[in-house]
PDB file of N, CA and C in Angstrom:
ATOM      1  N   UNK A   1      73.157  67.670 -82.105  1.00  0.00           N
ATOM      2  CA  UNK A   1      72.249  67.314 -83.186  1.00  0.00           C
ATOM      3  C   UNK A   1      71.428  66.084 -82.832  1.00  0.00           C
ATOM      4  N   UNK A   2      72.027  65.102 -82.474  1.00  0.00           N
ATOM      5  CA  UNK A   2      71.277  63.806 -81.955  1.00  0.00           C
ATOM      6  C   UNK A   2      70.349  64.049 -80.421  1.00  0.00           C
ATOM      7  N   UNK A   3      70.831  64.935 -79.941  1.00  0.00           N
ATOM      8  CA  UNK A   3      69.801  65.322 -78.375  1.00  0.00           C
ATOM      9  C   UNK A   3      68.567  66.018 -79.444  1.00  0.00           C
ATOM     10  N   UNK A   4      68.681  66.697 -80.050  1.00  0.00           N
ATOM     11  CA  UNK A   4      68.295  67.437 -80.792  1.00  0.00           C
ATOM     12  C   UNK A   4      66.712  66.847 -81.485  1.00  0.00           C
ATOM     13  N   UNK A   5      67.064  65.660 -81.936  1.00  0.00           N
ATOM     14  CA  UNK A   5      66.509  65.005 -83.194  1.00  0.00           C
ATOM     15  C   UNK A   5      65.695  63.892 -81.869  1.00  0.00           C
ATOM     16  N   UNK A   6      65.821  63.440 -81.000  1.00  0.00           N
ATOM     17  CA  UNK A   6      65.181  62.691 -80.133  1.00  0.00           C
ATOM     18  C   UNK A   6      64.293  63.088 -79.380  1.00  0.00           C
ATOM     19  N   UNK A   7      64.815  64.876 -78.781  1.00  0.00           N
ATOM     20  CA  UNK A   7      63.639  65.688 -78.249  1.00  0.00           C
ATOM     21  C   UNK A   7      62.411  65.760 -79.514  1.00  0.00           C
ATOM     22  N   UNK A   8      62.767  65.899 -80.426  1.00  0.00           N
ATOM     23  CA  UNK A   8      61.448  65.893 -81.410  1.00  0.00           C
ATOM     24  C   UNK A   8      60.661  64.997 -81.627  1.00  0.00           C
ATOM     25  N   UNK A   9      61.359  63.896 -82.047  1.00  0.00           N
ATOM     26  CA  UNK A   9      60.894  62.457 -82.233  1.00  0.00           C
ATOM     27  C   UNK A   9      59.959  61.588 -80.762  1.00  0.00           C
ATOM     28  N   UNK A  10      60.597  62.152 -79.422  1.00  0.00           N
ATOM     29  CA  UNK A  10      60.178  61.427 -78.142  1.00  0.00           C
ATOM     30  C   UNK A  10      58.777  61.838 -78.290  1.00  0.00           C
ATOM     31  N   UNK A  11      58.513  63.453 -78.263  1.00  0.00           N
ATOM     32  CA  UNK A  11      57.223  63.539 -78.108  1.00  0.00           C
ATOM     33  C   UNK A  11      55.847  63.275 -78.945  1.00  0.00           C
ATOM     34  N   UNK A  12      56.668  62.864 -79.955  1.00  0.00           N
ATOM     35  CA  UNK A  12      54.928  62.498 -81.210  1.00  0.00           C
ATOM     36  C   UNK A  12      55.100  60.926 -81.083  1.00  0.00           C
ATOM     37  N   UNK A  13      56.112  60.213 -80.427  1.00  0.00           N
ATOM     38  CA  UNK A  13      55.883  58.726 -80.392  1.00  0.00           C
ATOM     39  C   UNK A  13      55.374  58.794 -79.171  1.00  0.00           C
ATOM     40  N   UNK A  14      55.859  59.508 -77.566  1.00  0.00           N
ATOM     41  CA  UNK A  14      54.850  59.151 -76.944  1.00  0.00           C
ATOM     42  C   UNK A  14      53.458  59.650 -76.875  1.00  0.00           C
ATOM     43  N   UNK A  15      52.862  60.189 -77.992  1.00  0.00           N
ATOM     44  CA  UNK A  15      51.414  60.977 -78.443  1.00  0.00           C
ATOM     45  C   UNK A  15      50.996  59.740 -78.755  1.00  0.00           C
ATOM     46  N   UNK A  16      52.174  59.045 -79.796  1.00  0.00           N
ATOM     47  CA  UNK A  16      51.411  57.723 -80.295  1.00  0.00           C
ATOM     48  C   UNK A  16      51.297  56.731 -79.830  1.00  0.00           C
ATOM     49  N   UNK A  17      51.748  56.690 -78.879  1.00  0.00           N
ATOM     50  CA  UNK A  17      51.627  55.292 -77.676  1.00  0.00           C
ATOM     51  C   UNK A  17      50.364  55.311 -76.907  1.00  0.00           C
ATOM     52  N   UNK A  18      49.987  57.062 -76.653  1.00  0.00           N
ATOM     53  CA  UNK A  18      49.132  57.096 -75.600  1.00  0.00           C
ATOM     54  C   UNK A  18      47.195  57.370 -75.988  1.00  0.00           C
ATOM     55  N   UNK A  19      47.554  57.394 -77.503  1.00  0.00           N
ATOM     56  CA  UNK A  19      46.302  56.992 -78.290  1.00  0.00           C
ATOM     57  C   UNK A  19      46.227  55.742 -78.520  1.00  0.00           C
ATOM     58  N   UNK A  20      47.190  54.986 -78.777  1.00  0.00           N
ATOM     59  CA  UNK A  20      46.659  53.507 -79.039  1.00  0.00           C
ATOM     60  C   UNK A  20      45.709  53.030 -78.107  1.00  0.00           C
ATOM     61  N   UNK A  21      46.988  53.004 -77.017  1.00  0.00           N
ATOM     62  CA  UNK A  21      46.475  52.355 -75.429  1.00  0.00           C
ATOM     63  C   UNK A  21      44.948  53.469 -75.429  1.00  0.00           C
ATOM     64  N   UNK A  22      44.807  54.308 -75.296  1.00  0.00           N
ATOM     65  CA  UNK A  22      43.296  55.158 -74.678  1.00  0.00           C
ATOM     66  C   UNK A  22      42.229  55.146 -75.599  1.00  0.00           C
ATOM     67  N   UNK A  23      42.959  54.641 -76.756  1.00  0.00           N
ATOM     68  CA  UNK A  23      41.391  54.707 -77.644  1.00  0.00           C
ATOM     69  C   UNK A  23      41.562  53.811 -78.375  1.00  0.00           C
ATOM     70  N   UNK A  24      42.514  53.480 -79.783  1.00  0.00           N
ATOM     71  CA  UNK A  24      42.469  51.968 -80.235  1.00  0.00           C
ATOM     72  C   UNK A  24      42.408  50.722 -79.600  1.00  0.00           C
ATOM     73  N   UNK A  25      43.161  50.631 -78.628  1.00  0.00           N
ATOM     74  CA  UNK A  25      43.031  49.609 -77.859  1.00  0.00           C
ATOM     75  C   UNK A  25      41.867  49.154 -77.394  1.00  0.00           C
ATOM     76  N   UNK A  26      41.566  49.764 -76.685  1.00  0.00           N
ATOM     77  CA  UNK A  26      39.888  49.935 -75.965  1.00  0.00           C
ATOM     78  C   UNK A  26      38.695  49.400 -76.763  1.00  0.00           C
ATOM     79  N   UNK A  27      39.062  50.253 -78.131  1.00  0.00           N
ATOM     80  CA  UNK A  27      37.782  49.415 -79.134  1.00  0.00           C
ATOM     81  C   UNK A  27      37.842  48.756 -79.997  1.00  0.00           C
ATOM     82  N   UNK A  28      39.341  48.260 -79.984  1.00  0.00           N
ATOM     83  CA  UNK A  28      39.568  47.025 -80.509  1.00  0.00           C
ATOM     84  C   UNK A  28      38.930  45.770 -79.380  1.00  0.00           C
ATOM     85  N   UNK A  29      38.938  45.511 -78.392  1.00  0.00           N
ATOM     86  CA  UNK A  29      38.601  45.021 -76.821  1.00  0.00           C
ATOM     87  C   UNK A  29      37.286  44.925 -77.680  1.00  0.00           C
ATOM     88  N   UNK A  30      36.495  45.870 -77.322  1.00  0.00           N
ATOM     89  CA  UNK A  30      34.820  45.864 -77.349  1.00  0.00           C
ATOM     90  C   UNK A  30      34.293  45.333 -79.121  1.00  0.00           C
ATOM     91  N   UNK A  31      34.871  45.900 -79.857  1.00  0.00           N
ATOM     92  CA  UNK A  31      34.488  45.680 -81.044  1.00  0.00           C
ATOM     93  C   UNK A  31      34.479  43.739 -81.099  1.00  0.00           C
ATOM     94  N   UNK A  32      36.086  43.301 -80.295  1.00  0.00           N
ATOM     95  CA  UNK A  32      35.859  41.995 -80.523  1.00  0.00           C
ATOM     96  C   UNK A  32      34.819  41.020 -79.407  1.00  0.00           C
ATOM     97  N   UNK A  33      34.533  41.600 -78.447  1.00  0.00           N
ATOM     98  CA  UNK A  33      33.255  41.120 -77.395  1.00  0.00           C
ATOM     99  C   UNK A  33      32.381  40.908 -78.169  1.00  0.00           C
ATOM    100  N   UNK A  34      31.792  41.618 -78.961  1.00  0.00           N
ATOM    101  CA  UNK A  34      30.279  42.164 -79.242  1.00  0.00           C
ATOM    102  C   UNK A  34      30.429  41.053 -80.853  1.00  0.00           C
ATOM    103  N   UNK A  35      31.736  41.273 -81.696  1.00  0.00           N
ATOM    104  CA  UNK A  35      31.517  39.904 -82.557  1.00  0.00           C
ATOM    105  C   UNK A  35      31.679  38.726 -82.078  1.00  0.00           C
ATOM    106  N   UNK A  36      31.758  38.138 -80.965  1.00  0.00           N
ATOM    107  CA  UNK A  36      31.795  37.118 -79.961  1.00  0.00           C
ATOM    108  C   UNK A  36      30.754  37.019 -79.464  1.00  0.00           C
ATOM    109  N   UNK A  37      29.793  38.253 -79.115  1.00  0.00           N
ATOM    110  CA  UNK A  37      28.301  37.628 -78.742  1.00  0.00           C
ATOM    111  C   UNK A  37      27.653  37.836 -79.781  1.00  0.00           C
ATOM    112  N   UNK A  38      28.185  38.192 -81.281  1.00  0.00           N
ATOM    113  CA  UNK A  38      26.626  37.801 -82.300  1.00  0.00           C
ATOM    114  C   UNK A  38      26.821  36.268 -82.440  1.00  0.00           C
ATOM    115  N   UNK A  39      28.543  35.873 -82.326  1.00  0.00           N
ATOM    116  CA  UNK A  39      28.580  34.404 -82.805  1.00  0.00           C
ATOM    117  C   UNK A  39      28.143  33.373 -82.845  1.00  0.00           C
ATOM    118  N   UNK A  40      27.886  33.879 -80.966  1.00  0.00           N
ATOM    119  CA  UNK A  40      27.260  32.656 -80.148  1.00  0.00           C
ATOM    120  C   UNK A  40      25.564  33.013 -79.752  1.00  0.00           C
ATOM    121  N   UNK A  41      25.148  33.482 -80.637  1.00  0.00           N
ATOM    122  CA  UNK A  41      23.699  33.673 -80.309  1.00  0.00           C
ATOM    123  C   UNK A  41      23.095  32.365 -80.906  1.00  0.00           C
ATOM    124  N   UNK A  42      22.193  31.964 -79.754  1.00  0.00           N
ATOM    125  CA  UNK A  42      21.165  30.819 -80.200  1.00  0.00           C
ATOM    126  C   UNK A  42      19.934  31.156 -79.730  1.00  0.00           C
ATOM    127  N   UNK A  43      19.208  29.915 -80.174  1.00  0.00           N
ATOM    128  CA  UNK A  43      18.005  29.833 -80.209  1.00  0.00           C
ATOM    129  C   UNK A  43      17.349  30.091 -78.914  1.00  0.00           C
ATOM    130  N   UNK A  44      16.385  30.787 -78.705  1.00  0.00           N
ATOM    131  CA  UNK A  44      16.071  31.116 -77.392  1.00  0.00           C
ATOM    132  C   UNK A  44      16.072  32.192 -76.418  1.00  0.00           C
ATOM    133  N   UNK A  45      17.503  32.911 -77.165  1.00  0.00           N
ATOM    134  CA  UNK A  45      18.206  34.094 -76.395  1.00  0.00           C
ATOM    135  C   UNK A  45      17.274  35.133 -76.851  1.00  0.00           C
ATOM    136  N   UNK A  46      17.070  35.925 -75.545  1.00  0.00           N
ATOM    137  CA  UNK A  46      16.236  37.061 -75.261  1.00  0.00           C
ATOM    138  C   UNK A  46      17.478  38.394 -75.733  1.00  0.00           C
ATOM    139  N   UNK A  47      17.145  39.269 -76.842  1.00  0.00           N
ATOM    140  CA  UNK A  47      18.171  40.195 -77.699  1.00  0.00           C
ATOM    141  C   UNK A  47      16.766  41.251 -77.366  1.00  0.00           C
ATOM    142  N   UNK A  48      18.565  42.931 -77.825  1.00  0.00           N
ATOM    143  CA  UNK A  48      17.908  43.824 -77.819  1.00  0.00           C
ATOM    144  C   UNK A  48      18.649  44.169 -79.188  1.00  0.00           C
ATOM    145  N   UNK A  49      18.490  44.918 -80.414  1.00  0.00           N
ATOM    146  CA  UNK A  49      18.376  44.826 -81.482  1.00  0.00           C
ATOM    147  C   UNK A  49      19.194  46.137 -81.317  1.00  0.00           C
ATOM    148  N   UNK A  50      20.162  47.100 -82.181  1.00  0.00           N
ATOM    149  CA  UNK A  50      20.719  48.247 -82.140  1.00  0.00           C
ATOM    150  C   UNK A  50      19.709  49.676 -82.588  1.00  0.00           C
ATOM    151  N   UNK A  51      18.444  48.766 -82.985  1.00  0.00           N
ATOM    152  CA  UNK A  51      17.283  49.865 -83.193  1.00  0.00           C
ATOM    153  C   UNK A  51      16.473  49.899 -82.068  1.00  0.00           C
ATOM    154  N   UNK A  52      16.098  49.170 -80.790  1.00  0.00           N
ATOM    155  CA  UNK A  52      15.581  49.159 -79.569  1.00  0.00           C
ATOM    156  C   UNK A  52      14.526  48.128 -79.602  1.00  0.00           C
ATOM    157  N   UNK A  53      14.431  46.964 -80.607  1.00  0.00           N
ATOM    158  CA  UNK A  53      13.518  45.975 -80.938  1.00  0.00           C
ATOM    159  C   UNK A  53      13.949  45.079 -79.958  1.00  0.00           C
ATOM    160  N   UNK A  54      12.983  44.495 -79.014  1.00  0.00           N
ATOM    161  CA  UNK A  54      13.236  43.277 -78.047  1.00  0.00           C
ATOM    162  C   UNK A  54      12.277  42.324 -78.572  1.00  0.00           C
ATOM    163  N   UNK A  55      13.146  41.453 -78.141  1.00  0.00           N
ATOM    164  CA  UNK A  55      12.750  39.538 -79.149  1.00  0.00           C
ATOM    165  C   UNK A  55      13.324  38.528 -78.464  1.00  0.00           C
ATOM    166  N   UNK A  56      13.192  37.494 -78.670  1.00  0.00           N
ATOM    167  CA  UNK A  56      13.848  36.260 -78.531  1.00  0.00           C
ATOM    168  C   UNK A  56      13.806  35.839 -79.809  1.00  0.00           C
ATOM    169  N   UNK A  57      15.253  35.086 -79.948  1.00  0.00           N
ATOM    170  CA  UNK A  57      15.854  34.621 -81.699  1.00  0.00           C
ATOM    171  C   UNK A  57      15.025  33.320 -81.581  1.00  0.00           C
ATOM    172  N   UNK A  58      14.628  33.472 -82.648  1.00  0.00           N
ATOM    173  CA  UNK A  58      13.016  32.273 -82.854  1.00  0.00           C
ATOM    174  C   UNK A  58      14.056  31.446 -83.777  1.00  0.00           C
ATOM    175  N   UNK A  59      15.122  31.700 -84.873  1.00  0.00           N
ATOM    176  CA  UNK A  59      15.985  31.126 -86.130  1.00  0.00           C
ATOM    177  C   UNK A  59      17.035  31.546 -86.117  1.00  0.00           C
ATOM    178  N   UNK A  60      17.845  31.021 -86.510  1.00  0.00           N
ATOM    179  CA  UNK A  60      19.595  31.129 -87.084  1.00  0.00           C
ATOM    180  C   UNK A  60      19.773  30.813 -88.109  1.00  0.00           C
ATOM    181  N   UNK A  61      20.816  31.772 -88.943  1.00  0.00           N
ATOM    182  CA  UNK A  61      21.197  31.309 -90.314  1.00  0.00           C
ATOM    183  C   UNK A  61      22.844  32.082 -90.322  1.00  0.00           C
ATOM    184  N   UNK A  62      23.173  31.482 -91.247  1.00  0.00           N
ATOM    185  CA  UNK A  62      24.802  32.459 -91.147  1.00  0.00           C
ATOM    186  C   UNK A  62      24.750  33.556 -91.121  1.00  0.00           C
ATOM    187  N   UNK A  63      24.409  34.623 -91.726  1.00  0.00           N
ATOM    188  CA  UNK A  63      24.293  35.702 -91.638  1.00  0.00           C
ATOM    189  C   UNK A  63      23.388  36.673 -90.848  1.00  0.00           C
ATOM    190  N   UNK A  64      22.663  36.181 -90.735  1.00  0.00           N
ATOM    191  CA  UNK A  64      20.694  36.406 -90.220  1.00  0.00           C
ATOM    192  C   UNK A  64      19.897  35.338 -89.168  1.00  0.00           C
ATOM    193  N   UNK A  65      19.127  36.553 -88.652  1.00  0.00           N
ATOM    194  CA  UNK A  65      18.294  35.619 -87.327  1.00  0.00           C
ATOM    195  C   UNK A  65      17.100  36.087 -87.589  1.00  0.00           C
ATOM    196  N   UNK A  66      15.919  35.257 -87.123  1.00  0.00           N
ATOM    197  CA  UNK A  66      14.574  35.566 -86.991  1.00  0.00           C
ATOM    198  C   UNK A  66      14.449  35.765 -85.740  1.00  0.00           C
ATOM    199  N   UNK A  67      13.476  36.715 -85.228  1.00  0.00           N
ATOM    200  CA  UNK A  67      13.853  37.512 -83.890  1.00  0.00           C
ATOM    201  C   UNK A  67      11.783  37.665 -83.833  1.00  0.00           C
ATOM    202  N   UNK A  68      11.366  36.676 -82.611  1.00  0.00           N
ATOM    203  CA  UNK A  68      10.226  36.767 -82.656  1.00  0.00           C
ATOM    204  C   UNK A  68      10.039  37.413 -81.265  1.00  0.00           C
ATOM    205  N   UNK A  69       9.055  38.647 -82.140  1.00  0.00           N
ATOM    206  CA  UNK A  69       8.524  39.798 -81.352  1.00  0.00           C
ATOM    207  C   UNK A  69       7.351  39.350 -80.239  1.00  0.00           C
ATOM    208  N   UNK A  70       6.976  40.097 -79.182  1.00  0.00           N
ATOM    209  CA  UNK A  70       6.041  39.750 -78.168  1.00  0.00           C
ATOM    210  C   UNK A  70       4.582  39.173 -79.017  1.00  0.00           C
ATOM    211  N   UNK A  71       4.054  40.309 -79.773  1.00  0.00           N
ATOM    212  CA  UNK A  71       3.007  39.853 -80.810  1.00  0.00           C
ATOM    213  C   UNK A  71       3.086  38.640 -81.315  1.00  0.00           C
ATOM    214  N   UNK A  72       3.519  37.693 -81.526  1.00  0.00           N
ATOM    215  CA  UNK A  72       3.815  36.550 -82.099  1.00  0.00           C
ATOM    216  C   UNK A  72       4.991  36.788 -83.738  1.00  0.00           C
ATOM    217  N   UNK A  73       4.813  38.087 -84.157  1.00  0.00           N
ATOM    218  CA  UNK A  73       5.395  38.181 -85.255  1.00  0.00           C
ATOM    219  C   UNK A  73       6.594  37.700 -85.494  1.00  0.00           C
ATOM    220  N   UNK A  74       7.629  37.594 -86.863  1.00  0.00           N
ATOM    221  CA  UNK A  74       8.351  36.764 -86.957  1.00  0.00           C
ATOM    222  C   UNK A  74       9.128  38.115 -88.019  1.00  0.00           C
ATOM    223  N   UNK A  75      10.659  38.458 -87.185  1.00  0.00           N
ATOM    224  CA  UNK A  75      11.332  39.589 -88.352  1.00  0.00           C
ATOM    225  C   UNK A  75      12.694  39.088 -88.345  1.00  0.00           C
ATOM    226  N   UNK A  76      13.229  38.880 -89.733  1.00  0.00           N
ATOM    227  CA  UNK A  76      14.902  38.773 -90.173  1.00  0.00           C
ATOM    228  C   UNK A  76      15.305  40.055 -89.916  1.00  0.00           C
ATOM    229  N   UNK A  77      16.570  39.797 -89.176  1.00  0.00           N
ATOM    230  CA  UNK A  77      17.562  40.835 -89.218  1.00  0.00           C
ATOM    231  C   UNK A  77      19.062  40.506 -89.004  1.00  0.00           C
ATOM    232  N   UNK A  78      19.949  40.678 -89.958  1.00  0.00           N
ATOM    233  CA  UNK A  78      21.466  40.349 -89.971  1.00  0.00           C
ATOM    234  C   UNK A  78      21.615  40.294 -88.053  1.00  0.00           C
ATOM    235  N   UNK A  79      22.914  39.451 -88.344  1.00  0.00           N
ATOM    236  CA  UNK A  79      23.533  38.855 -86.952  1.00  0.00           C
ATOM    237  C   UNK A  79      23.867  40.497 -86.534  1.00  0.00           C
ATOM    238  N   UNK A  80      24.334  41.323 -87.149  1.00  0.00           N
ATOM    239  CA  UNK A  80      25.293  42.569 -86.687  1.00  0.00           C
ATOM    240  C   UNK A  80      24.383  43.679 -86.149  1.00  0.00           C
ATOM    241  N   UNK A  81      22.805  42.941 -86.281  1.00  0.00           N
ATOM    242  CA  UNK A  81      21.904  44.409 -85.542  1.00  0.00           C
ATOM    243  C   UNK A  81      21.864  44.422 -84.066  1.00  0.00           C
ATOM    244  N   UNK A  82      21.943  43.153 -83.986  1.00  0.00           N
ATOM    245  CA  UNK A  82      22.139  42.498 -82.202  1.00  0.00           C
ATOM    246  C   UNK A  82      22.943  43.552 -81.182  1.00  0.00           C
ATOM    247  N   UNK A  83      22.147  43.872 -80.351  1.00  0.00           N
ATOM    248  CA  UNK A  83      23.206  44.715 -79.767  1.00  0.00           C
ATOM    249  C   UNK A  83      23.337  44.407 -78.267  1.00  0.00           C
ATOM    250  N   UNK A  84      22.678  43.524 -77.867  1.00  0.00           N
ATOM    251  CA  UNK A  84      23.255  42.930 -76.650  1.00  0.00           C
ATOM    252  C   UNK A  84      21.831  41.878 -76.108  1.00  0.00           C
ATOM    253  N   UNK A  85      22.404  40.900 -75.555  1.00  0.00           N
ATOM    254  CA  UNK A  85      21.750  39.512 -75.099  1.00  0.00           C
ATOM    255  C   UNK A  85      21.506  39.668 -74.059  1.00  0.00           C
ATOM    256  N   UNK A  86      20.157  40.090 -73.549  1.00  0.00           N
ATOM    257  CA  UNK A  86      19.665  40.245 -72.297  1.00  0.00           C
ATOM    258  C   UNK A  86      19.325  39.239 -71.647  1.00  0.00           C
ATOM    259  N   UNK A  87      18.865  38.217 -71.563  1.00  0.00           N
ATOM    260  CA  UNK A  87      19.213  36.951 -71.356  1.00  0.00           C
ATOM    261  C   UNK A  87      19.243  35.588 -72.061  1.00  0.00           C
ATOM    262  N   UNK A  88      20.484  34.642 -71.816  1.00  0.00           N
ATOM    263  CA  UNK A  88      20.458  33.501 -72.443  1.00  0.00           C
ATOM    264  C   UNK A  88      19.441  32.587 -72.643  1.00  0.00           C
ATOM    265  N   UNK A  89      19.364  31.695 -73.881  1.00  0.00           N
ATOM    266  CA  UNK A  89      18.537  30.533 -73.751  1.00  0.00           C
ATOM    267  C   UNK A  89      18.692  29.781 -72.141  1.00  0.00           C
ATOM    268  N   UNK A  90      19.994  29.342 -71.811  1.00  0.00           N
ATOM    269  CA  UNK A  90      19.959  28.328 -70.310  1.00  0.00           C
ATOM    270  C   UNK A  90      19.885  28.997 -69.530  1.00  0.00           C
ATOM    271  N   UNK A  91      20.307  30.482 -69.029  1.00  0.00           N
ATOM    272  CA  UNK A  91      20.344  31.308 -68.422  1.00  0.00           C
ATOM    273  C   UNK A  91      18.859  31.193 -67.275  1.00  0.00           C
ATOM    274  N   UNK A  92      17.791  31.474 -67.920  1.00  0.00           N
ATOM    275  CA  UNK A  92      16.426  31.437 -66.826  1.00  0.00           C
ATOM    276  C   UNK A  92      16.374  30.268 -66.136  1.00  0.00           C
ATOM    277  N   UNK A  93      16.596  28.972 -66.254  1.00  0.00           N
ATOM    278  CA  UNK A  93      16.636  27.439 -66.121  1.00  0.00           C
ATOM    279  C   UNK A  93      17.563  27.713 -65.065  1.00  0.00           C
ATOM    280  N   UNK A  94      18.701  28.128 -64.972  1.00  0.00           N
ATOM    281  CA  UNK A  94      20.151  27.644 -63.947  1.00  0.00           C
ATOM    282  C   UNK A  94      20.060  28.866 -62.929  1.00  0.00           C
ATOM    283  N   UNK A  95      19.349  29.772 -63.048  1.00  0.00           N
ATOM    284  CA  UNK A  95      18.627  30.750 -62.169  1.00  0.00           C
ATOM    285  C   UNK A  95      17.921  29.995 -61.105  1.00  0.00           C
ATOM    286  N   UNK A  96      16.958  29.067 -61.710  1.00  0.00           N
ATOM    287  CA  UNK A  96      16.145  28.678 -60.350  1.00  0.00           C
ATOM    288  C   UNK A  96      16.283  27.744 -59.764  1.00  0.00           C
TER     289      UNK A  96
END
């Protein structure tokens, strides 16, 4: 009865071990990167927006950045549209 009850039990816990690790895990990892680079976004940083808008963050506010477009224009959009920092404010400077 107890060999019994462990053959059943072994195989849906190791099902559940091997989803954590291959997929929760993983985007738990990335999910916390990506709120780590809206955190640290400043002034200066060259962003690509999760809608395909490229800018440099012209403003900061807690929630929201002003993200000034090539045109000179000037657009708010929450910290969470950010979808990756193509290059830093110091970044071009320590390049050359």
């Amino acid at each position: 009865m107890n060999g019994n009850l462990l053959g059943t039990v072994f195989p849906l816990i190791l099902m559940f071990a091997l989803m954590y690790f291959l997929l929760i895990r993983p985007q738990q990892k990335r999910q916390k990167t990506v709120q780590q680079m809206q955190s640290d976004l400043k002034k200066g940083d060259r962003i690509v927006t999760i809608g395909g808008l490229h800018g440099t963050v012209d403003a900061i506010d807690e929630g929201t950045i002003v993200i000034k477009c090539g045109d000179g224009s000037r657009l708010t959009y929450d910290r969470g549209a950010v979808r990756e920092v193509v290059e830093a404010a110091g970044e071009k400077l320590a390049s050359k």
